[in-house]
N, C-alpha and C. Protein backbone atom coordinates (compact mmCIF):
# COMPACT_ATOMS: atom_id res chain seq x y z
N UNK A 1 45.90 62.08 162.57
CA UNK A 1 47.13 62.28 161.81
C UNK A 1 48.19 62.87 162.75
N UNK A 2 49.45 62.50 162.55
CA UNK A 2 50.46 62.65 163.67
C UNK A 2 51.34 63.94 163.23
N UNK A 3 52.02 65.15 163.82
CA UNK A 3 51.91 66.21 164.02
C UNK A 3 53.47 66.10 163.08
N UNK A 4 53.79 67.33 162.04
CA UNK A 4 54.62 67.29 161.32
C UNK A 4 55.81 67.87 161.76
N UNK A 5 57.08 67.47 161.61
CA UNK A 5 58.37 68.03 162.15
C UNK A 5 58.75 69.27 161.19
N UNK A 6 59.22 70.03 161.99
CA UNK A 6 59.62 70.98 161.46
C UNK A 6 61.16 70.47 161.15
N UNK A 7 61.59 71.00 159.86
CA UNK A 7 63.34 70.71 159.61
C UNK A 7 64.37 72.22 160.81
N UNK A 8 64.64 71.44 161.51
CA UNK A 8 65.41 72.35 162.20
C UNK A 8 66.57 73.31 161.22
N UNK A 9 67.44 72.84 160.26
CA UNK A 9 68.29 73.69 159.78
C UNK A 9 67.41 74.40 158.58
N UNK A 10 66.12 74.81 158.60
CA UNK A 10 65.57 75.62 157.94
C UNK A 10 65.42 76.63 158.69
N UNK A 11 64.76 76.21 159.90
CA UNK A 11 64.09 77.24 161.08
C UNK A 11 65.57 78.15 161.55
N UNK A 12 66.60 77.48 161.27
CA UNK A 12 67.75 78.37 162.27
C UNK A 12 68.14 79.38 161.08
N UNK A 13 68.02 79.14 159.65
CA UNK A 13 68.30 79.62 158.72
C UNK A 13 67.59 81.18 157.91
N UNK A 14 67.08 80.61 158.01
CA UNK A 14 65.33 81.45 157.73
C UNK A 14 64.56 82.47 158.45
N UNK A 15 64.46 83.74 157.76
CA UNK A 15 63.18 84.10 158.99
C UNK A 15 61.91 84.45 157.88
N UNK A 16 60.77 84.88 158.48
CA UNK A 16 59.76 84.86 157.52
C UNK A 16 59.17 86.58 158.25
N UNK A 17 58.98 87.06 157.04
CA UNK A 17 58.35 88.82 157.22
C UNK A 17 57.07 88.73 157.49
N UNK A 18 56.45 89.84 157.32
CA UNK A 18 55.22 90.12 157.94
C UNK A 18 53.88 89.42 156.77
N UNK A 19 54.83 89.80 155.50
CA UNK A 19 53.48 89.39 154.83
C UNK A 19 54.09 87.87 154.12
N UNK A 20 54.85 86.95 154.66
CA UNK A 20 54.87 85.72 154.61
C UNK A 20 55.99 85.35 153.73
N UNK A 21 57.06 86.31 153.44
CA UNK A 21 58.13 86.20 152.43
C UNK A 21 59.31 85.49 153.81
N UNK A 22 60.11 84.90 153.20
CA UNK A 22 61.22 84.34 154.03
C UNK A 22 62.71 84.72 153.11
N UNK A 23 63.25 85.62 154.35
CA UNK A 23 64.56 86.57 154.30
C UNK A 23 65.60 84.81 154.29
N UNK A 24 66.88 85.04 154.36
CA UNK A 24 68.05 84.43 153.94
C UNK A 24 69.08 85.33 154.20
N UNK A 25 70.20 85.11 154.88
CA UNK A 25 71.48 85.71 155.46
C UNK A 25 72.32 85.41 153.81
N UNK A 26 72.96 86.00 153.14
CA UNK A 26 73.76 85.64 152.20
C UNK A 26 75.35 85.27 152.31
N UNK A 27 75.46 84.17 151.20
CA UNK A 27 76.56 83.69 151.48
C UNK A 27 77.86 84.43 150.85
N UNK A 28 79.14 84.34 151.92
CA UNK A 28 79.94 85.04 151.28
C UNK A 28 80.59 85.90 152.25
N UNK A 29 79.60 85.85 153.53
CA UNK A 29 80.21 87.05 154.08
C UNK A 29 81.12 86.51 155.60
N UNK A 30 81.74 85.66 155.58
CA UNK A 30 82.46 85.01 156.48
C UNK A 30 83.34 85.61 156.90
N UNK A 31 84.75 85.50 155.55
CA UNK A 31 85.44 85.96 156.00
C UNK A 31 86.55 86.24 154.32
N UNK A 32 87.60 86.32 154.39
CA UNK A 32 88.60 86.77 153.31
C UNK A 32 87.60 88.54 152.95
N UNK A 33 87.30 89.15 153.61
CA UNK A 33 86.34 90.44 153.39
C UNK A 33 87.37 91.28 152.54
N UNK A 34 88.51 91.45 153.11
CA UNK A 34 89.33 92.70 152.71
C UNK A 34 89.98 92.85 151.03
N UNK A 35 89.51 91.69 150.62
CA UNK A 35 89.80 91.54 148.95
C UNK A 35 88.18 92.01 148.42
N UNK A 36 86.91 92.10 148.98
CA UNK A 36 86.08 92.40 148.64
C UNK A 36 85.78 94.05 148.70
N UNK A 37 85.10 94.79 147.52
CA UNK A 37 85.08 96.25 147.72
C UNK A 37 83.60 96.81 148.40
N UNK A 38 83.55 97.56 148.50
CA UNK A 38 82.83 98.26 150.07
C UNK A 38 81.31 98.02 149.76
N UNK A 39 80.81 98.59 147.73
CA UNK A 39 79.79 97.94 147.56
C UNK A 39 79.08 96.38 148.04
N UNK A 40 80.07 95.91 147.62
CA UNK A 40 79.75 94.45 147.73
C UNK A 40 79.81 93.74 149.49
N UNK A 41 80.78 94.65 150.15
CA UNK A 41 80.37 94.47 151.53
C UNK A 41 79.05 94.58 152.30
N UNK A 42 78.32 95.96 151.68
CA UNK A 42 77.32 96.03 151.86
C UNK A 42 76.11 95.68 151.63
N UNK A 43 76.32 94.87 150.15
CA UNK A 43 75.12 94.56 149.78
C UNK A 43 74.67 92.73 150.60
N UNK A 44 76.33 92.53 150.91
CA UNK A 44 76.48 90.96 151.74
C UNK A 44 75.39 91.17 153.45
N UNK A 45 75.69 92.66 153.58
CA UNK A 45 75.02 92.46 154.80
C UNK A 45 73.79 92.81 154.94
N UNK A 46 72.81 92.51 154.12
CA UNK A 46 71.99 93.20 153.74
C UNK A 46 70.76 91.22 153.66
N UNK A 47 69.64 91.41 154.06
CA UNK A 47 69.41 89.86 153.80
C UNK A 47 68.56 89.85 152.37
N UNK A 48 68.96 88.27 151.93
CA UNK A 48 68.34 87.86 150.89
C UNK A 48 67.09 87.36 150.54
N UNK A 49 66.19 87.19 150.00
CA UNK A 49 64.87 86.75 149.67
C UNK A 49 64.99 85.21 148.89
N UNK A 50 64.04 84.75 149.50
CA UNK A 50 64.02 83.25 149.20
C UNK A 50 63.14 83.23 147.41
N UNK A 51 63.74 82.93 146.39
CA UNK A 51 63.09 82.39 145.29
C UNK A 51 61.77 81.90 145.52
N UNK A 52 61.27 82.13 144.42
CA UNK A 52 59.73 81.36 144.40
C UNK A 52 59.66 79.81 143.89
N UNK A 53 60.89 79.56 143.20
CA UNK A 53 61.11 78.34 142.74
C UNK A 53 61.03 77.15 144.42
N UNK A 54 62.08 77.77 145.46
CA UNK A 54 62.43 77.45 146.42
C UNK A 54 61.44 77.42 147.28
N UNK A 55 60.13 78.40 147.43
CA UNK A 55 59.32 78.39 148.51
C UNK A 55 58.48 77.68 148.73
N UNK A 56 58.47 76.45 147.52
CA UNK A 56 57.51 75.23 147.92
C UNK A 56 58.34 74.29 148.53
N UNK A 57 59.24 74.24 148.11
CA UNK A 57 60.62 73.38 149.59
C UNK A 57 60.28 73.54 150.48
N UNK A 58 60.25 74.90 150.78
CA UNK A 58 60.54 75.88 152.31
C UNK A 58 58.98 75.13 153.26
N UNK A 59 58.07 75.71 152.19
CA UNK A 59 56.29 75.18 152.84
C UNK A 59 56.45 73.85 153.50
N UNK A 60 57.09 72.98 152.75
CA UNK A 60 57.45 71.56 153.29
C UNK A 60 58.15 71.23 154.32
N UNK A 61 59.56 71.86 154.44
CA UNK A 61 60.34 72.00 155.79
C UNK A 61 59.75 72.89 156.79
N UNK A 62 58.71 74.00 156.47
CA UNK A 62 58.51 74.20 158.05
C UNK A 62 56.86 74.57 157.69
N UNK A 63 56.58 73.44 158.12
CA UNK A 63 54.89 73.10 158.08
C UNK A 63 54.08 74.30 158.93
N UNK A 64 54.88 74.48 159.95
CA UNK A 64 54.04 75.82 160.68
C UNK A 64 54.70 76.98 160.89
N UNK A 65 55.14 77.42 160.22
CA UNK A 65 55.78 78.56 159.84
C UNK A 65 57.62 79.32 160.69
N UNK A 66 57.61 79.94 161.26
CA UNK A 66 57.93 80.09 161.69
C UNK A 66 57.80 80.84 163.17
């Protein structure tokens, strides 16, 4: 059986923790910041957790983890 590709714009996206959860950068935090208030600045920089709905996608795009 021939060796599975990993989806590259998962791998650049994604990182995966110790006990196998995969973090997410959140969206939002580009740019127009200064209309946003300080809470919400912070909670942007802060990373996101991938859904469980989503993590059988994820299993599929990166066959060997990260």
């Amino acid at each position: 059986m021939p060796k599975l590709k990993t989806r590259k714009c998962a791998a650049k996206r994604l990182k995966q923790t110790g006990t196998g959860k995969y973090r997410h950068n959140k969206a939002g935090a580009r740019h127009l910041m200064s209309t946003k208030n300080a809470k919400r600045r912070l909670r942007l920089r802060q990373d996101g957790e991938v859904s469980a709905a989503e993590k059988k996608r994820i299993k599929v795009a990166l066959p060997y983890g990260l």
